[in-house]
Protein backbone atom coordinates (compact mmCIF):
# COMPACT_ATOMS: atom_id res chain seq x y z
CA UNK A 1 136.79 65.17 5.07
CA UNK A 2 140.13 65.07 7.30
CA UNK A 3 139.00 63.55 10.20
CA UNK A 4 142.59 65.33 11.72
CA UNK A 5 140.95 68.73 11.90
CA UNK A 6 138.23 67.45 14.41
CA UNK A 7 140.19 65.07 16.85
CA UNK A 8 143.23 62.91 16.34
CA UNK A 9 144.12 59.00 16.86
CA UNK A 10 145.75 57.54 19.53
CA UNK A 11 148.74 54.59 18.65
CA UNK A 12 146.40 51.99 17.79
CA UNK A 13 144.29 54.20 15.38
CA UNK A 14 141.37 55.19 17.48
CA UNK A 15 139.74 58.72 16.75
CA UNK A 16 138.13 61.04 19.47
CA UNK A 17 136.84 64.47 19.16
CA UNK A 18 139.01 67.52 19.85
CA UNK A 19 136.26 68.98 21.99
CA UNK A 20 134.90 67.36 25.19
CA UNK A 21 131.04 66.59 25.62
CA UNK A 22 128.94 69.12 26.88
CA UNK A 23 126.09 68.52 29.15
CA UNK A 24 123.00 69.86 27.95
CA UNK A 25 122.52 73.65 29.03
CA UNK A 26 119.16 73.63 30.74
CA UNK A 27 120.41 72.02 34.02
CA UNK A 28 123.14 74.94 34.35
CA UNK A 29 122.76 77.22 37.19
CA UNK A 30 123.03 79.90 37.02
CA UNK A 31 120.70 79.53 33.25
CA UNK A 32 122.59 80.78 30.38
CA UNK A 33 120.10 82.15 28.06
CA UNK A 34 122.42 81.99 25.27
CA UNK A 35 123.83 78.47 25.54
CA UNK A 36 120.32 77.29 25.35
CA UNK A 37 118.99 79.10 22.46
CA UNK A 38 122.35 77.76 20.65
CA UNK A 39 121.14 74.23 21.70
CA UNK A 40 117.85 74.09 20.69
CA UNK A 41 118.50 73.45 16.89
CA UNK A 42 120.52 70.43 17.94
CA UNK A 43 117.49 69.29 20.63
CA UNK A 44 115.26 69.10 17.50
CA UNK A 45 117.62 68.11 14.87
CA UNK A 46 117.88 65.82 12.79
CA UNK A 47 116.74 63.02 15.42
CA UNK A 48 113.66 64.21 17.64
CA UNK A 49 111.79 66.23 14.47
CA UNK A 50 112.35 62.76 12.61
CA UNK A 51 110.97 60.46 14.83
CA UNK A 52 107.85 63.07 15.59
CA UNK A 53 107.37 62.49 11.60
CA UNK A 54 107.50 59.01 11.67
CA UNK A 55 105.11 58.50 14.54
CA UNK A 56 102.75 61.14 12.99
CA UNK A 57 103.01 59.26 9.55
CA UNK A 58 102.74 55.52 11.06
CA UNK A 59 99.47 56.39 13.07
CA UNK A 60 98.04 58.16 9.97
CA UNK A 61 99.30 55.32 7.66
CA UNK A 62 99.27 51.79 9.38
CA UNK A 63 96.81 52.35 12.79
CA UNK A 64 93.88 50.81 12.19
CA UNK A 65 90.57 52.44 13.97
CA UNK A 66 90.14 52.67 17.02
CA UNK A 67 86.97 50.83 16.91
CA UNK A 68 89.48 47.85 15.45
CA UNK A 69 92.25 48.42 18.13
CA UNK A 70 89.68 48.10 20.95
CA UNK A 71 89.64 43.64 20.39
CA UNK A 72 93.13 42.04 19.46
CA UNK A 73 92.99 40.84 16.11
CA UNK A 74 95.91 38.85 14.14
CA UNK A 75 95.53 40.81 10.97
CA UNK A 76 96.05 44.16 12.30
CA UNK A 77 98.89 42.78 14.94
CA UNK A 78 100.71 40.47 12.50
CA UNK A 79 100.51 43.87 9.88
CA UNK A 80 101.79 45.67 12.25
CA UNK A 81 104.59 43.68 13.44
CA UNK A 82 105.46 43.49 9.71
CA UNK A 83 105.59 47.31 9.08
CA UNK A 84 108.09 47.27 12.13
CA UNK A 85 110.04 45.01 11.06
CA UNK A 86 110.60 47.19 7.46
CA UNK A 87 111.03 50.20 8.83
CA UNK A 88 113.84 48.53 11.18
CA UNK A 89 115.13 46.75 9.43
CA UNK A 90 115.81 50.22 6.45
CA UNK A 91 116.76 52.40 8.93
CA UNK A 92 119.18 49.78 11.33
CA UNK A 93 120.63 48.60 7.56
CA UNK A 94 120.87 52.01 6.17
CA UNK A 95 123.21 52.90 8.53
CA UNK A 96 125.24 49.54 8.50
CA UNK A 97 125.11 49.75 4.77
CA UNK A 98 127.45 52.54 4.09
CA UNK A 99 129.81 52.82 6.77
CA UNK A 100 130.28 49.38 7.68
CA UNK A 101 129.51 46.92 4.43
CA UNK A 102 130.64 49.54 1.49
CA UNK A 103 133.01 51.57 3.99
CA UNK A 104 132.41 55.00 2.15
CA UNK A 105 134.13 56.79 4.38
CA UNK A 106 136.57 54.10 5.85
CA UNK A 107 137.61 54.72 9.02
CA UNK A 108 137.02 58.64 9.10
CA UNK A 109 135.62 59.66 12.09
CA UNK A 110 135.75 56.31 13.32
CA UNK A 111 136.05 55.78 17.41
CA UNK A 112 137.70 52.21 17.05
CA UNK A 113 139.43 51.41 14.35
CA UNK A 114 138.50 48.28 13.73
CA UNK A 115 135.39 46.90 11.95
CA UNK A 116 133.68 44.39 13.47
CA UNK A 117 133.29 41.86 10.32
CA UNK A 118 136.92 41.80 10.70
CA UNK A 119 137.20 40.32 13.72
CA UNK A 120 135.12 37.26 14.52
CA UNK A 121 134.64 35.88 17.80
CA UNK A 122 132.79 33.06 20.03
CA UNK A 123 130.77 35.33 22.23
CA UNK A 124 128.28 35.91 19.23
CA UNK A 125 126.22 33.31 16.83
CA UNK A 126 127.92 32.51 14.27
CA UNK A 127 130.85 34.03 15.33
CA UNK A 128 129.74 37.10 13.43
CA UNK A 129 128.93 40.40 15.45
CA UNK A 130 126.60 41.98 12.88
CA UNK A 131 124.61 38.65 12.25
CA UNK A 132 124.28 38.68 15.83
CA UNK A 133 123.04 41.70 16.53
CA UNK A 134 120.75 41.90 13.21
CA UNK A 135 119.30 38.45 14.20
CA UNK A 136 118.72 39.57 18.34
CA UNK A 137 117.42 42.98 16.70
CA UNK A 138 114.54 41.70 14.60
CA UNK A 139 113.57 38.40 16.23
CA UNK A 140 113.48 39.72 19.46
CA UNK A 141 113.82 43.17 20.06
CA UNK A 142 111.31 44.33 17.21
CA UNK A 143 108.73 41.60 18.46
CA UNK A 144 108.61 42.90 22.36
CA UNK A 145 108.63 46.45 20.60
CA UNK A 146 105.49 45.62 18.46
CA UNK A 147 104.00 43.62 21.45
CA UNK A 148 103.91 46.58 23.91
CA UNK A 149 103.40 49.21 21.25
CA UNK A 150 100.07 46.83 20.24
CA UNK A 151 98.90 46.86 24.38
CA UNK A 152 99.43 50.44 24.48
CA UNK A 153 96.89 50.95 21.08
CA UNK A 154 94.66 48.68 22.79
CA UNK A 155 94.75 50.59 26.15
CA UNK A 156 94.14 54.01 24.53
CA UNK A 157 91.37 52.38 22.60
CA UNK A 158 89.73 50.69 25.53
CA UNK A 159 90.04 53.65 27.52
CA UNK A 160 92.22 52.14 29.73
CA UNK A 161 94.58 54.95 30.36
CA UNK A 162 93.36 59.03 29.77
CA UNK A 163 93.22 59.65 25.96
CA UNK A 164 93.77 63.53 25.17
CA UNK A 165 93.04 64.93 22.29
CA UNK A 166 95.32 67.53 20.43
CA UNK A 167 92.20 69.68 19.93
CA UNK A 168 91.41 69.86 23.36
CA UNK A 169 94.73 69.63 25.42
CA UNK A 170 97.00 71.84 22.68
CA UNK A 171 99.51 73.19 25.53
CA UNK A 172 99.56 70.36 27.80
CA UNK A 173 100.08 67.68 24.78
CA UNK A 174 102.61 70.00 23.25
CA UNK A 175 104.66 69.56 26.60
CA UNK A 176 104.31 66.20 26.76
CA UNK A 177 105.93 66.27 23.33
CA UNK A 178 109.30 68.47 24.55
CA UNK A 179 110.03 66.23 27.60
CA UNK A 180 109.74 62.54 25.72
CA UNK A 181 113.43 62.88 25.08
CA UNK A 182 113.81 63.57 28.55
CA UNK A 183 111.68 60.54 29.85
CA UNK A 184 113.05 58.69 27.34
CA UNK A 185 117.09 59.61 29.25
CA UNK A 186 115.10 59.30 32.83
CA UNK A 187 113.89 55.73 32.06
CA UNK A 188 116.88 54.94 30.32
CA UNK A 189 119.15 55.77 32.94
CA UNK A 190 117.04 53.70 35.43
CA UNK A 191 116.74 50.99 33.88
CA UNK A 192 120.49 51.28 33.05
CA UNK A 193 121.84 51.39 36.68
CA UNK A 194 119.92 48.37 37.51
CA UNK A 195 121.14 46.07 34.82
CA UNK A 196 124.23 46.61 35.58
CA UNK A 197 124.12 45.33 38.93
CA UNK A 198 126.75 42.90 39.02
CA UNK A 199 124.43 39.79 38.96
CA UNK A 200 121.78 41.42 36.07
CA UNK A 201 124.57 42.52 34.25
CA UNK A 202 126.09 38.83 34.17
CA UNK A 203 122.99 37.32 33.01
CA UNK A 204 121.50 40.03 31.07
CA UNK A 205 122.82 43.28 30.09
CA UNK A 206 126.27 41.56 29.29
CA UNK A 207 124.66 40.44 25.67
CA UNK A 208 124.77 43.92 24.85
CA UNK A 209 128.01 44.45 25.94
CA UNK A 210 129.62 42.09 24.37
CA UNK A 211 129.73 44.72 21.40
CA UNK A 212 132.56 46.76 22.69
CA UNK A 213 133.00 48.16 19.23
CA UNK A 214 129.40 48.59 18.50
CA UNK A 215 128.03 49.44 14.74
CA UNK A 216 124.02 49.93 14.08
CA UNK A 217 122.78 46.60 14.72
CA UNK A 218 123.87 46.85 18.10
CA UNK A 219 121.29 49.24 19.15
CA UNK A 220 118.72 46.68 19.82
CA UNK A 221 120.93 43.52 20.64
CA UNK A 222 120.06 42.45 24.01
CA UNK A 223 118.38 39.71 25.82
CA UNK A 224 114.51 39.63 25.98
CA UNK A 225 114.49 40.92 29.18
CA UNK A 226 116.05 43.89 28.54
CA UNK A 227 114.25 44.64 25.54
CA UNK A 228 111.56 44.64 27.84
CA UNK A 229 112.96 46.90 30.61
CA UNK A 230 114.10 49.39 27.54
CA UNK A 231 110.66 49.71 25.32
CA UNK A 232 108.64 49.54 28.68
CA UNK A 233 109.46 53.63 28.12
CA UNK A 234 106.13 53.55 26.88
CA UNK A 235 104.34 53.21 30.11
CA UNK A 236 104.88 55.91 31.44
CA UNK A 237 102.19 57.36 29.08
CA UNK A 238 99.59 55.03 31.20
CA UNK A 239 100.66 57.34 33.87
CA UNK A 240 101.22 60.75 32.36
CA UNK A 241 98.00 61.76 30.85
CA UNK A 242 98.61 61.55 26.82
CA UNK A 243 97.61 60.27 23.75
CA UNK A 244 98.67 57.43 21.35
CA UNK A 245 100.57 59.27 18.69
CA UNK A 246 102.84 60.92 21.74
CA UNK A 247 103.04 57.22 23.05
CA UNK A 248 104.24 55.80 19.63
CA UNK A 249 106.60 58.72 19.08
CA UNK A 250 107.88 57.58 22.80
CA UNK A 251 108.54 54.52 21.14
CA UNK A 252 110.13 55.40 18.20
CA UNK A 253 112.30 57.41 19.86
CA UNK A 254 113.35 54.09 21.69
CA UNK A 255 113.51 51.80 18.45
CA UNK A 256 114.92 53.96 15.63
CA UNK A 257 116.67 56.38 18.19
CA UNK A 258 119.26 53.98 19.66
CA UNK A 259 120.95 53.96 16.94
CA UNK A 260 122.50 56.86 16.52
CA UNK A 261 124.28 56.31 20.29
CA UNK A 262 125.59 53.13 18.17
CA UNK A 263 126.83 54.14 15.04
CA UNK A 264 130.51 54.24 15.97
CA UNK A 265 131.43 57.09 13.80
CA UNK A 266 131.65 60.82 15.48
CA UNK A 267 130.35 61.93 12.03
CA UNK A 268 128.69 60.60 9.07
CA UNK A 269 130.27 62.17 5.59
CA UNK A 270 127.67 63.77 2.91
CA UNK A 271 130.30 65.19 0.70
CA UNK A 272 133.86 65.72 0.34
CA UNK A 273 134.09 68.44 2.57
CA UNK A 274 130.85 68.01 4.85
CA UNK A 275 129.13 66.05 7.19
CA UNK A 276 126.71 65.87 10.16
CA UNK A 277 127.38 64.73 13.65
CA UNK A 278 126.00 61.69 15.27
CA UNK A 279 125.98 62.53 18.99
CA UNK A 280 127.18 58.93 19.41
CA UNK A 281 130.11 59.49 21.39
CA UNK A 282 128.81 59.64 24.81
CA UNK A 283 127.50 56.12 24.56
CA UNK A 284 130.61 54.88 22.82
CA UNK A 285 132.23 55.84 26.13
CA UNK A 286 130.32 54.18 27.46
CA UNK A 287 131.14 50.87 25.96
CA UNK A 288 134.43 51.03 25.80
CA UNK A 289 134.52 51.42 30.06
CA UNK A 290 131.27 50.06 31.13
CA UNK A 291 130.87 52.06 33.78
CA UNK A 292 130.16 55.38 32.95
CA UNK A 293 127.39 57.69 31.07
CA UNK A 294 124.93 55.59 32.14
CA UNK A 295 122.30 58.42 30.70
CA UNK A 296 121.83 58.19 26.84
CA UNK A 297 122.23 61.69 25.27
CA UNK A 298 123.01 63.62 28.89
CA UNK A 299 119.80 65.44 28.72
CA UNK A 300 119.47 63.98 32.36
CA UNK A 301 122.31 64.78 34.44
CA UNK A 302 122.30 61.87 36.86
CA UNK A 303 125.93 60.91 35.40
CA UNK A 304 126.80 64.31 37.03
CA UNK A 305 125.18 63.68 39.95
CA UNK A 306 126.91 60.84 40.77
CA UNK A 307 130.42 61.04 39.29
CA UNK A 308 129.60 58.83 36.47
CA UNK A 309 130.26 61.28 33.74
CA UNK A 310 133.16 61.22 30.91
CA UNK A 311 133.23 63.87 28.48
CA UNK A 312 136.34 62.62 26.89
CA UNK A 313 138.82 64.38 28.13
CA UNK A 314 141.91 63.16 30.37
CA UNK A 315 140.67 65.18 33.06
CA UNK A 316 137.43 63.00 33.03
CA UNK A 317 139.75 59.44 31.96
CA UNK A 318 142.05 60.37 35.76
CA UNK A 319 138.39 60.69 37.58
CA UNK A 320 137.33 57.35 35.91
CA UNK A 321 140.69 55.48 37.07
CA UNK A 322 140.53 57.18 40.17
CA UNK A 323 137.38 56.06 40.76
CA UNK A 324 138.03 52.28 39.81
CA UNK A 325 141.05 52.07 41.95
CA UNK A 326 139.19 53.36 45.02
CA UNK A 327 136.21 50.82 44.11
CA UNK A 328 138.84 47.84 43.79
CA UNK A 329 140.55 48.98 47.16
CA UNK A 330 137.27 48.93 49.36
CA UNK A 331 136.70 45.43 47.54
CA UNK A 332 139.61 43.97 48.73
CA UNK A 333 139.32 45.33 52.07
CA UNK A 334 135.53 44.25 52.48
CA UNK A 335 137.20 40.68 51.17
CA UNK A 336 139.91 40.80 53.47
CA UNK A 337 137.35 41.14 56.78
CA UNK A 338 135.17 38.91 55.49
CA UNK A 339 138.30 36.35 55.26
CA UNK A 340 139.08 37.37 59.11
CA UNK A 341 135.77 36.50 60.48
């Protein structure tokens, strides 16, 4: 595909998309009927029908009974701390695979340019960005994923927290099922804003930023804490009455659904002349200037809210500088008083 036709590349090579982001429709006011109906196809697909699959398939496949998830056991947790770590590890690689070890498609599409592997540096282990991320990924980020996804099994089975069942609760359930993207942005952008409070974000969140030119495996490289603060999503099915496949396809949403906000590429090529779009360039936005799009696919508008969104466009790059100079200004004044007294 000509990448040209869709965007164009700036001096240094970097692509962006012709089009500015859009906000998702069901916030506008007054509602547009239309718009909406046009954006439900993308709402489900290819991302939120998957992960509905996968949860449905992983409780039918790999849950145990419930009569087994009501002690903790090592065989069942160990198993299933091993099935996570497959199905991560094919879906985070299958990603990285083509695009950035092969490099099918080169840098179509591509927001930066440049390819991590290319460009070592001290800030990760080995120097290496992907073994980085791909080590912080599965020794850390897939065991606090399998830790609170076990706790939440065990709740549910215990009786902990209200278990619903699909037979019983069909139209409450199956609206519990339409907003998990939307808790999913509302915790995300939470948790977000706090960790990158100046002292958090020095001590915590900056691991993750330290891929500026993210790829796949930087989805889930973080420190612990974080991890924590991002899969703890879950809980708020111990609040909202639920049930456990719901609370594992809240979590699968988290795991396998970060990466697509990682991938780096504005489009992924099937053939020549064809391709399907990632959604990952609000998040690359935000990378590249830290503080914006806090939100992860916009479905919440909080980045609206409070002047944190970029769509892309210059308009939106003059609001950002704007904003930064007026930030640095009243921090130089508050340091100049301070210096006074």
């Amino acid at each position: 595909m000509d990448d040209l036709k869709f965007g164009a590349r700036n001096k240094r090579g970097d692509w962006a998309p012709e089009e500015p982001l859009e906000s998702a429709p069901i916030w506008l006011f007054p509602p547009q009927p239309k718009k909406i109906l046009a954006w439900i196809p993308a709402f489900f697909f290819p991302y939120n029908i998957l992960f509905m699959i996968s949860a449905i398939v992983y409780w039918q496949m790999f849950v145990p009974d419930v009569l087994v998830l009501q002690s903790f056991g090592w065989v069942w947790v160990l198993k299933m701390f091993g099935i996570n770590v497959i199905l991560a590890f094919i879906w985070y690689q299958g990603w990285e695979l083509p695009l950035y070890v092969k490099r099918r498609q080169g840098n179509r599409f591509k927001y930066n340019h440049k390819f991590p592997a290319d460009h070592p540096s001290d800030v990760f282990w080995f120097k290496s960005q992907n073994f980085d991320n791909m080590l912080r990924s599965m020794f850390i980020g897939v065991p606090v994923w399998t830790a609170l996804q076990v706790f939440m099994l065990w709740s549910f089975a215990n009786g902990y927290i209200p278990y619903l069942k699909f037979a019983e609760n069909p139209l409450w359930l199956a609206l519990i099922v339409l907003v998990v993207p939307i808790i999913h942005d509302f915790h995300f952008y939470c948790i977000h804003r706090l960790i990158h409070v100046p002292v958090l974000y020095k001590y915590i969140h900056s691991v993750h930023h330290n891929s500026n030119n993210p790829g796949p495996w930087s989805s889930l490289s973080m420190h612990p804490i974080e991890h924590f603060l991002y899969f703890s999503t879950v809980f708020w099915h111990f609040v909202i009455p639920s049930n456990p496949v719901i609370a594992l396809y809240q979590l699968h949403f988290a795991g396998f659904g970060a990466v697509p906000g990682h991938i780096g590429f504005d489009k992924v090529e099937t053939f020549d002349d064809s391709g399907f779009d990632t959604h990952a360039y609000m998040h690359y936005l935000h990378h590249k200037y830290f503080e914006v799009n806090y939100g992860g696919d916009g479905l919440v508008p909080f980045d609206r809210m409070f002047g944190t969104y970029h769509d892309g466009s210059k308009e939106a790059d003059e609001q950002m500088k704007f904003r930064f100079r007026e930030k640095k200004k009243n921090r130089n004044s508050n340091q100049k008083k301070s210096r006074e007294h």
